[in-house]
C-alpha atoms as a PDB file:
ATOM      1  CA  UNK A   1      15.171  -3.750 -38.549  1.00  0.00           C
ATOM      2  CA  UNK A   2      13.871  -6.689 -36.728  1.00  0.00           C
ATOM      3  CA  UNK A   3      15.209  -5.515 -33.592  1.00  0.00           C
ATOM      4  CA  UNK A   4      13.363  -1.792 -33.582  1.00  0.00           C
ATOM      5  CA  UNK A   5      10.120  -4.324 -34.078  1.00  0.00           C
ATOM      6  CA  UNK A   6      10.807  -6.511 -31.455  1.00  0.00           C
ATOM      7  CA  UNK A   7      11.892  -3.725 -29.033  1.00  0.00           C
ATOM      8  CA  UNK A   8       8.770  -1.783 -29.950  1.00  0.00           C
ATOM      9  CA  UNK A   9       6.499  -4.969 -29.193  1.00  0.00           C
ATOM     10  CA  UNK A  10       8.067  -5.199 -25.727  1.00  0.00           C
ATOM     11  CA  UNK A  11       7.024  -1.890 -25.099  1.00  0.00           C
ATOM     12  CA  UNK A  12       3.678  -1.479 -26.745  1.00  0.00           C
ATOM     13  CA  UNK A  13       3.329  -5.041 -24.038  1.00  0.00           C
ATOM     14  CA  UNK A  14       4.589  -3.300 -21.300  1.00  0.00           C
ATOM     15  CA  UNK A  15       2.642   0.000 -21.705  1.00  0.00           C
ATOM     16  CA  UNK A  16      -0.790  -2.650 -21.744  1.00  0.00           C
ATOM     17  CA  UNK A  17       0.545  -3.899 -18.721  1.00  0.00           C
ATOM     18  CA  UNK A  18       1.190  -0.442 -17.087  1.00  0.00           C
ATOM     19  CA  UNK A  19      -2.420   0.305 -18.050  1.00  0.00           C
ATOM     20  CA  UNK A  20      -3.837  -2.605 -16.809  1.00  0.00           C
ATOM     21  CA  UNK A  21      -2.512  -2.096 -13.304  1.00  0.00           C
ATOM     22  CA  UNK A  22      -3.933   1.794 -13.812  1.00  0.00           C
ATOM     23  CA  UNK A  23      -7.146   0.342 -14.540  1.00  0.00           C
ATOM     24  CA  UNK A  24      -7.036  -2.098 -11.600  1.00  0.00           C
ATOM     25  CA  UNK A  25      -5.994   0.403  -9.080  1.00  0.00           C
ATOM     26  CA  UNK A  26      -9.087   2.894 -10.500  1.00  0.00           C
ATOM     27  CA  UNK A  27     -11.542  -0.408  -9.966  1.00  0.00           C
ATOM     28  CA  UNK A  28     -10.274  -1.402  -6.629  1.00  0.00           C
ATOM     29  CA  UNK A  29     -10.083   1.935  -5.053  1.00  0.00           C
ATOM     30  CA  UNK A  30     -13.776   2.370  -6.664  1.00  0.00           C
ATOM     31  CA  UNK A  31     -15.124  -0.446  -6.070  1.00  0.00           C
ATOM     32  CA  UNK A  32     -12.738  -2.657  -3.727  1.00  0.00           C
ATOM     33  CA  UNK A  33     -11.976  -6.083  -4.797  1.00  0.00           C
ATOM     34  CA  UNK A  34     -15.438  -7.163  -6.318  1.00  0.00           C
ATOM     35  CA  UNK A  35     -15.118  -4.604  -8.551  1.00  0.00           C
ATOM     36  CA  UNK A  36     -11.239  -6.137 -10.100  1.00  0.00           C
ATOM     37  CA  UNK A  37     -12.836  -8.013 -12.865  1.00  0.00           C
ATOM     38  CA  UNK A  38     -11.245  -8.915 -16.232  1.00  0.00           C
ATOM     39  CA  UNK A  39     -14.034  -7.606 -17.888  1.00  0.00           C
ATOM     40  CA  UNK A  40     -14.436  -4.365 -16.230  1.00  0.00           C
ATOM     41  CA  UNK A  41     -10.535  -4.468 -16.687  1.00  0.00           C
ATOM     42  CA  UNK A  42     -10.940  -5.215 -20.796  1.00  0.00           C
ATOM     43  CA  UNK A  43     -13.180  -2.284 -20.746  1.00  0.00           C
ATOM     44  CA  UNK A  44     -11.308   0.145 -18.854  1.00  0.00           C
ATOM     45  CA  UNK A  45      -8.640  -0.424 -21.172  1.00  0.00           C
ATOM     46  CA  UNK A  46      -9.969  -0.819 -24.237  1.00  0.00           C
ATOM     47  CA  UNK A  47      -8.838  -4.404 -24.932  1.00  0.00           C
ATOM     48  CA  UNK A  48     -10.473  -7.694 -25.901  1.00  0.00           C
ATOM     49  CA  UNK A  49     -11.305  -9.492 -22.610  1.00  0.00           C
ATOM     50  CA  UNK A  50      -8.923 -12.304 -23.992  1.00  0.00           C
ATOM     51  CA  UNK A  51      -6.169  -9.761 -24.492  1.00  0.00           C
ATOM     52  CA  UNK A  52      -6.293  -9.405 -20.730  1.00  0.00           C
ATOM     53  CA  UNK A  53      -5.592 -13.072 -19.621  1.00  0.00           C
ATOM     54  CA  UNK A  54      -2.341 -12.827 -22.052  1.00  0.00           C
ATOM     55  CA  UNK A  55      -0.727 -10.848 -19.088  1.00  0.00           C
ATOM     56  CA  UNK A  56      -2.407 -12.068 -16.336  1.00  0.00           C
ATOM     57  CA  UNK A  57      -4.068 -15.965 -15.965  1.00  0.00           C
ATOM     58  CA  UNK A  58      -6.119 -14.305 -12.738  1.00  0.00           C
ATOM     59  CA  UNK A  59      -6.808 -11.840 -10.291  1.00  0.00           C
ATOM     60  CA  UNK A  60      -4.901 -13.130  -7.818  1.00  0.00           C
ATOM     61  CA  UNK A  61      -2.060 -12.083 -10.552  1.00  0.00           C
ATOM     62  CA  UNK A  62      -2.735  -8.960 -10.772  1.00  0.00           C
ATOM     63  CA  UNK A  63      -3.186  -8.395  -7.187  1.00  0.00           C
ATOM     64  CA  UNK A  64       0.430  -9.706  -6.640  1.00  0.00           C
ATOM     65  CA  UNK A  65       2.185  -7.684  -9.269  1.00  0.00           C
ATOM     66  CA  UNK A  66      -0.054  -4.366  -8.300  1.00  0.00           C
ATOM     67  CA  UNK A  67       1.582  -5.429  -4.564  1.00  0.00           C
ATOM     68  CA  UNK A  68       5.055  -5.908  -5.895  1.00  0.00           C
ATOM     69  CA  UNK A  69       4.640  -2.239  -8.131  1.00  0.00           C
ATOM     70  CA  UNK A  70       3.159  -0.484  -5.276  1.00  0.00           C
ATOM     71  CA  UNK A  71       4.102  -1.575  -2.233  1.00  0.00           C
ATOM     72  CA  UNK A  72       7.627  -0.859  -2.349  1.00  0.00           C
ATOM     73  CA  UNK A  73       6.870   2.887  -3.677  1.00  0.00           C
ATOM     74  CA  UNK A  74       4.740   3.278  -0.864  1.00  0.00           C
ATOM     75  CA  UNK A  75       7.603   2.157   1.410  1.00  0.00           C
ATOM     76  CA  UNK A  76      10.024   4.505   0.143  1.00  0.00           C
ATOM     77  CA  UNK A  77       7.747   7.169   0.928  1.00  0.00           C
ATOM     78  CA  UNK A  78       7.334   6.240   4.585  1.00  0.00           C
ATOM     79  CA  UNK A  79      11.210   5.538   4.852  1.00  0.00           C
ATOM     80  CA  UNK A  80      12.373   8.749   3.278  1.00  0.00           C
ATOM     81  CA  UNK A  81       9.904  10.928   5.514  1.00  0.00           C
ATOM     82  CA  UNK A  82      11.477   8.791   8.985  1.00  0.00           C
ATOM     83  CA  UNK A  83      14.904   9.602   7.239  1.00  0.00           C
ATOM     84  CA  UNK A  84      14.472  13.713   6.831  1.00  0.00           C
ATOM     85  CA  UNK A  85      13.236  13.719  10.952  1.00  0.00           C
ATOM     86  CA  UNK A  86      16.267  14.506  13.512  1.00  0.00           C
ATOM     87  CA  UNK A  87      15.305  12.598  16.647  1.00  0.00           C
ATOM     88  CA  UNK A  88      13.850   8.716  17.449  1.00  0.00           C
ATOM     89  CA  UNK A  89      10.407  10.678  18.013  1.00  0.00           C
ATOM     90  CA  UNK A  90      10.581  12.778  14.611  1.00  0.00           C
ATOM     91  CA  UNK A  91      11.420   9.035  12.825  1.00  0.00           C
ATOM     92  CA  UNK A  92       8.089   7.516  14.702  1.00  0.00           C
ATOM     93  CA  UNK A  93       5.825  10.617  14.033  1.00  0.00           C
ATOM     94  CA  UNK A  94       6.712  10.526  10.666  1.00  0.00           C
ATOM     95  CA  UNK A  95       6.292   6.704  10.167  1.00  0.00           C
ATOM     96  CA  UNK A  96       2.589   7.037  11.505  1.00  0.00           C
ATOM     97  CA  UNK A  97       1.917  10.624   9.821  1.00  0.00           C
ATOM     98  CA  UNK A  98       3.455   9.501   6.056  1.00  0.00           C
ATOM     99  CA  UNK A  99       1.074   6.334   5.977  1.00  0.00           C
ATOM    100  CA  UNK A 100      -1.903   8.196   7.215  1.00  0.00           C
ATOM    101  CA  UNK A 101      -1.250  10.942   4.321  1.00  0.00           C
ATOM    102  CA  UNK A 102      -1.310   8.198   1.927  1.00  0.00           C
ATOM    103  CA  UNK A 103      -4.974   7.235   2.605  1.00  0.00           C
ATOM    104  CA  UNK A 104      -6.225   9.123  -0.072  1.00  0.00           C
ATOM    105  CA  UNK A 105      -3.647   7.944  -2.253  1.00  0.00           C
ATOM    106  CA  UNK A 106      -4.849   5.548  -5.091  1.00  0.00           C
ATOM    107  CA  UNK A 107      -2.124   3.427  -4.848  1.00  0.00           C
ATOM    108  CA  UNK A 108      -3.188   2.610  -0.678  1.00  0.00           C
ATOM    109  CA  UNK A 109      -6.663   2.230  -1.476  1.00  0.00           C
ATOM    110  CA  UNK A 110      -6.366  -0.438  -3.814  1.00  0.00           C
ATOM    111  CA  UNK A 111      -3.652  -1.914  -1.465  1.00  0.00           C
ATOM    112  CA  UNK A 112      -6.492  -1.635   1.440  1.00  0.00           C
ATOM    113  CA  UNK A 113      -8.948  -3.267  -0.538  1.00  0.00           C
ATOM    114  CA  UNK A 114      -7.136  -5.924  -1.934  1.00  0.00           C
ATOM    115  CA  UNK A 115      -6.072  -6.328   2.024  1.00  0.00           C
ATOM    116  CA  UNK A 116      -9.835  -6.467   2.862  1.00  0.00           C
ATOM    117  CA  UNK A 117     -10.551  -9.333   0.056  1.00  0.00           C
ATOM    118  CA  UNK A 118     -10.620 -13.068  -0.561  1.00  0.00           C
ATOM    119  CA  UNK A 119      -6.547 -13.724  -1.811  1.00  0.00           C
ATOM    120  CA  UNK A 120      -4.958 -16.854  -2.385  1.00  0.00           C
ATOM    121  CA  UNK A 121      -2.033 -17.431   0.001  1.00  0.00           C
ATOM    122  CA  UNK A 122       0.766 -16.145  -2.207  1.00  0.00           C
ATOM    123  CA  UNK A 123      -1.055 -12.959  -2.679  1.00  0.00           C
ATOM    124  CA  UNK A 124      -1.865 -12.559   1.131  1.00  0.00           C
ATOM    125  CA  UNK A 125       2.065 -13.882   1.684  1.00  0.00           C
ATOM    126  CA  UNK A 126       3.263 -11.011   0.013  1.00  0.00           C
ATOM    127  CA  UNK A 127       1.295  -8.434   1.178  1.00  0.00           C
ATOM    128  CA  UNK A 128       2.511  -9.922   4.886  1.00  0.00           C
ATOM    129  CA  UNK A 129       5.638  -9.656   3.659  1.00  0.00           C
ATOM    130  CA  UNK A 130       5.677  -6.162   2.109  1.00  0.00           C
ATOM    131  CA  UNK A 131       3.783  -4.905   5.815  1.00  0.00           C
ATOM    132  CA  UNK A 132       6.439  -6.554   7.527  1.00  0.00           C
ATOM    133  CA  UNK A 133       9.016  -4.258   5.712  1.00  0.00           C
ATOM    134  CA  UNK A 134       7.024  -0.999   7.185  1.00  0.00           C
ATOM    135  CA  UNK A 135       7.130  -2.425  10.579  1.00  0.00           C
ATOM    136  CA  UNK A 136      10.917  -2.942  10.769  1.00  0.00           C
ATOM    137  CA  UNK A 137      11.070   0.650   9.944  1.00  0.00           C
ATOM    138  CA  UNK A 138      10.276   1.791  12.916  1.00  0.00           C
ATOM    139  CA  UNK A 139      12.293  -0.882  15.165  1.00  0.00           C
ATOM    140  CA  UNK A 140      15.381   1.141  15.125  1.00  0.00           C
ATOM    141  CA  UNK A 141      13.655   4.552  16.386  1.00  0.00           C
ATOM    142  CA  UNK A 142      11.905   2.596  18.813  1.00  0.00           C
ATOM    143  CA  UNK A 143      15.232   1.069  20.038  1.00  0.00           C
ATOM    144  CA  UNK A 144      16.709   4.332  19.943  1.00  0.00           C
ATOM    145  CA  UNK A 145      14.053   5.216  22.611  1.00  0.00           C
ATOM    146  CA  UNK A 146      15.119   2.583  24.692  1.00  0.00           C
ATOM    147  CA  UNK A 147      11.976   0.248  24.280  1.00  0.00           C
ATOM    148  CA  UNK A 148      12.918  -3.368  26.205  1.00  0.00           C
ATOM    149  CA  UNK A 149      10.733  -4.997  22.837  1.00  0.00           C
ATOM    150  CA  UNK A 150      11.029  -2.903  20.169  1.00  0.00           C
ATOM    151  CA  UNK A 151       9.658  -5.487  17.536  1.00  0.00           C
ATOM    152  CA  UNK A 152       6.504  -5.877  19.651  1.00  0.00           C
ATOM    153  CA  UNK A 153       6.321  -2.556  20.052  1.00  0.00           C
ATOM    154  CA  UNK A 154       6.449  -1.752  16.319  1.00  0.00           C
ATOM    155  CA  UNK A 155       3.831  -4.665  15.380  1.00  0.00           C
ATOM    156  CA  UNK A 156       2.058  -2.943  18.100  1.00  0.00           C
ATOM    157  CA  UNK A 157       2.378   0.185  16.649  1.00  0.00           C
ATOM    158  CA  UNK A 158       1.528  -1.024  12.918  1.00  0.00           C
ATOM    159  CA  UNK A 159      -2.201  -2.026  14.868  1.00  0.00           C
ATOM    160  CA  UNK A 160      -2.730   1.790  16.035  1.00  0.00           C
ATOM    161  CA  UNK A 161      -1.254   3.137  12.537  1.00  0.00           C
ATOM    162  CA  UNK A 162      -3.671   0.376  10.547  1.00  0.00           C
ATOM    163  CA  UNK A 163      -6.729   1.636  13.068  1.00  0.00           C
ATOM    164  CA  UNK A 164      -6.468   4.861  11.926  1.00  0.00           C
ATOM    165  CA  UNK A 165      -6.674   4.389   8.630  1.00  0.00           C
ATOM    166  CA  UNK A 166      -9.567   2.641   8.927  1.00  0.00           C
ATOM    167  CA  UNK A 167     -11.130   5.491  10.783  1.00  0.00           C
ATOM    168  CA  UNK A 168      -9.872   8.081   7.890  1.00  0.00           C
ATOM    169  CA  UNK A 169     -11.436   5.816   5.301  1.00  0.00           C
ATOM    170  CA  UNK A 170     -14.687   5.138   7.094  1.00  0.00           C
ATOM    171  CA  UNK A 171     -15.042   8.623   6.872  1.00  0.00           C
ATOM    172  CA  UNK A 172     -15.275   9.549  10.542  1.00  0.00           C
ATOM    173  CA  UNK A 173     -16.818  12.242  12.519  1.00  0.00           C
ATOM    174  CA  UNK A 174     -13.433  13.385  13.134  1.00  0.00           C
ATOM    175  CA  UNK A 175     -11.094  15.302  10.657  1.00  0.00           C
ATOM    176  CA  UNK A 176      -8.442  13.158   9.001  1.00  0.00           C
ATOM    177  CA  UNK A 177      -5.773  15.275  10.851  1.00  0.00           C
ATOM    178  CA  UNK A 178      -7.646  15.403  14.138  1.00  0.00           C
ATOM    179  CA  UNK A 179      -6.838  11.482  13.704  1.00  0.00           C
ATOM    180  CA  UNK A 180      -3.248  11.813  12.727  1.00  0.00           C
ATOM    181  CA  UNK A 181      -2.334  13.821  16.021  1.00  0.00           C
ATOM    182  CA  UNK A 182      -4.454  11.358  17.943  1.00  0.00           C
ATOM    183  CA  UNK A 183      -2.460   8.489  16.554  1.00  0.00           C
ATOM    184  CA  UNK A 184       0.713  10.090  16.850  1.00  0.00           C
ATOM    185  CA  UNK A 185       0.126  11.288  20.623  1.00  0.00           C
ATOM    186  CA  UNK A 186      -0.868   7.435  20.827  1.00  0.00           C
ATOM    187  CA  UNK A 187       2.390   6.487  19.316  1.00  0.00           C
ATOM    188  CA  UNK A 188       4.533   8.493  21.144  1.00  0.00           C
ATOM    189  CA  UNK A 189       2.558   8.841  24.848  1.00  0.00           C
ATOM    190  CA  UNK A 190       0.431   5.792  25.279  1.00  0.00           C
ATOM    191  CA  UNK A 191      -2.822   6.231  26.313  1.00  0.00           C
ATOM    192  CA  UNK A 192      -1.649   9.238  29.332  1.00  0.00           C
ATOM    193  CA  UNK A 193      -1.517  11.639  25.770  1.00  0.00           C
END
């Protein structure tokens, strides 16, 4: 008997925790980063405010675990689209085209505004870290092309990729597909198109 009890603690804990990342991805894709409070977060969840600090001492915390959830869900999207495309140029198309179809995801606009916001060093660390990951996606199709610095290239890449997103979010003049084919032509042409 004690067992069912402590195995239905553990997950009454971790379905709190799931919905306190929920709630944190709502507020920062709301709100960005001044809106990640733990009281907003309390009352998005319906628990005391203290309850909150029992699974996370700040929001630098939660900012690193929503990073360690997210991020590598996010990347398994981008790598699965490069893996389903036949050529070098299919693998780069659909590394630029798979994160730009993510803007409106929930998950990438808290990412974006935690990005945007004051973080400690471990928190900014491992968001470096977890961008890093996307970039050396794209190093082998790049190779594949025969690029002298495909690393550069890639980081260089990641800059036109990160550009457009800001462009989609912003809310542009220009239709969020109009930018994906401009990035992508970018991506794969330079700036001849």
């Amino acid at each position: 008997m004690p067992r069912i009890r402590a195995a239905s603690v553990a997950e009454h804990r971790t379905m709190q925790r799931r919905a306190l990342l929920d709630a944190a991805r709502a507020l920062l894709s709301e709100g960005g980063t001044e809106a990640l409070t733990f009281p907003a977060l309390a009352e998005r969840t319906g628990l005391a405010r203290s309850s909150v600090y029992e699974y996370f001492r700040s929001r630098a915390a939660v900012v690193e675990e929503l990073c360690a959830v997210d991020f590598p869900v996010w990347a398994a999207e981008v790598e699965s689209a490069m893996e389903s495309a036949d050529t070098a140029e299919g693998r780069i198309e659909a590394y630029v085209r798979s994160q730009l179809a993510l803007v409106g995801d929930r998950r990438h606009r808290a990412v974006a505004a935690i990005s945007a916001g004051e973080l400690d060093p471990g928190a900014r660390e491992k968001i470096r870290a977890a961008h890093g990951g996307l970039v050396a996606m794209v190093v082998a199709a790049l190779s594949d092309l025969g690029h002298e610095e495909p690393r550069l290239t890639a980081m260089l890449l990641q800059g036109v990729v990160d550009a457009a997103v800001r462009r989609i979010e912003l809310g542009a003049a220009e239709d969020p597909e109009r930018i994906t084919r401009a990035a992508i032509t970018m991506a794969l042409h330079g700036v001849t198109g």
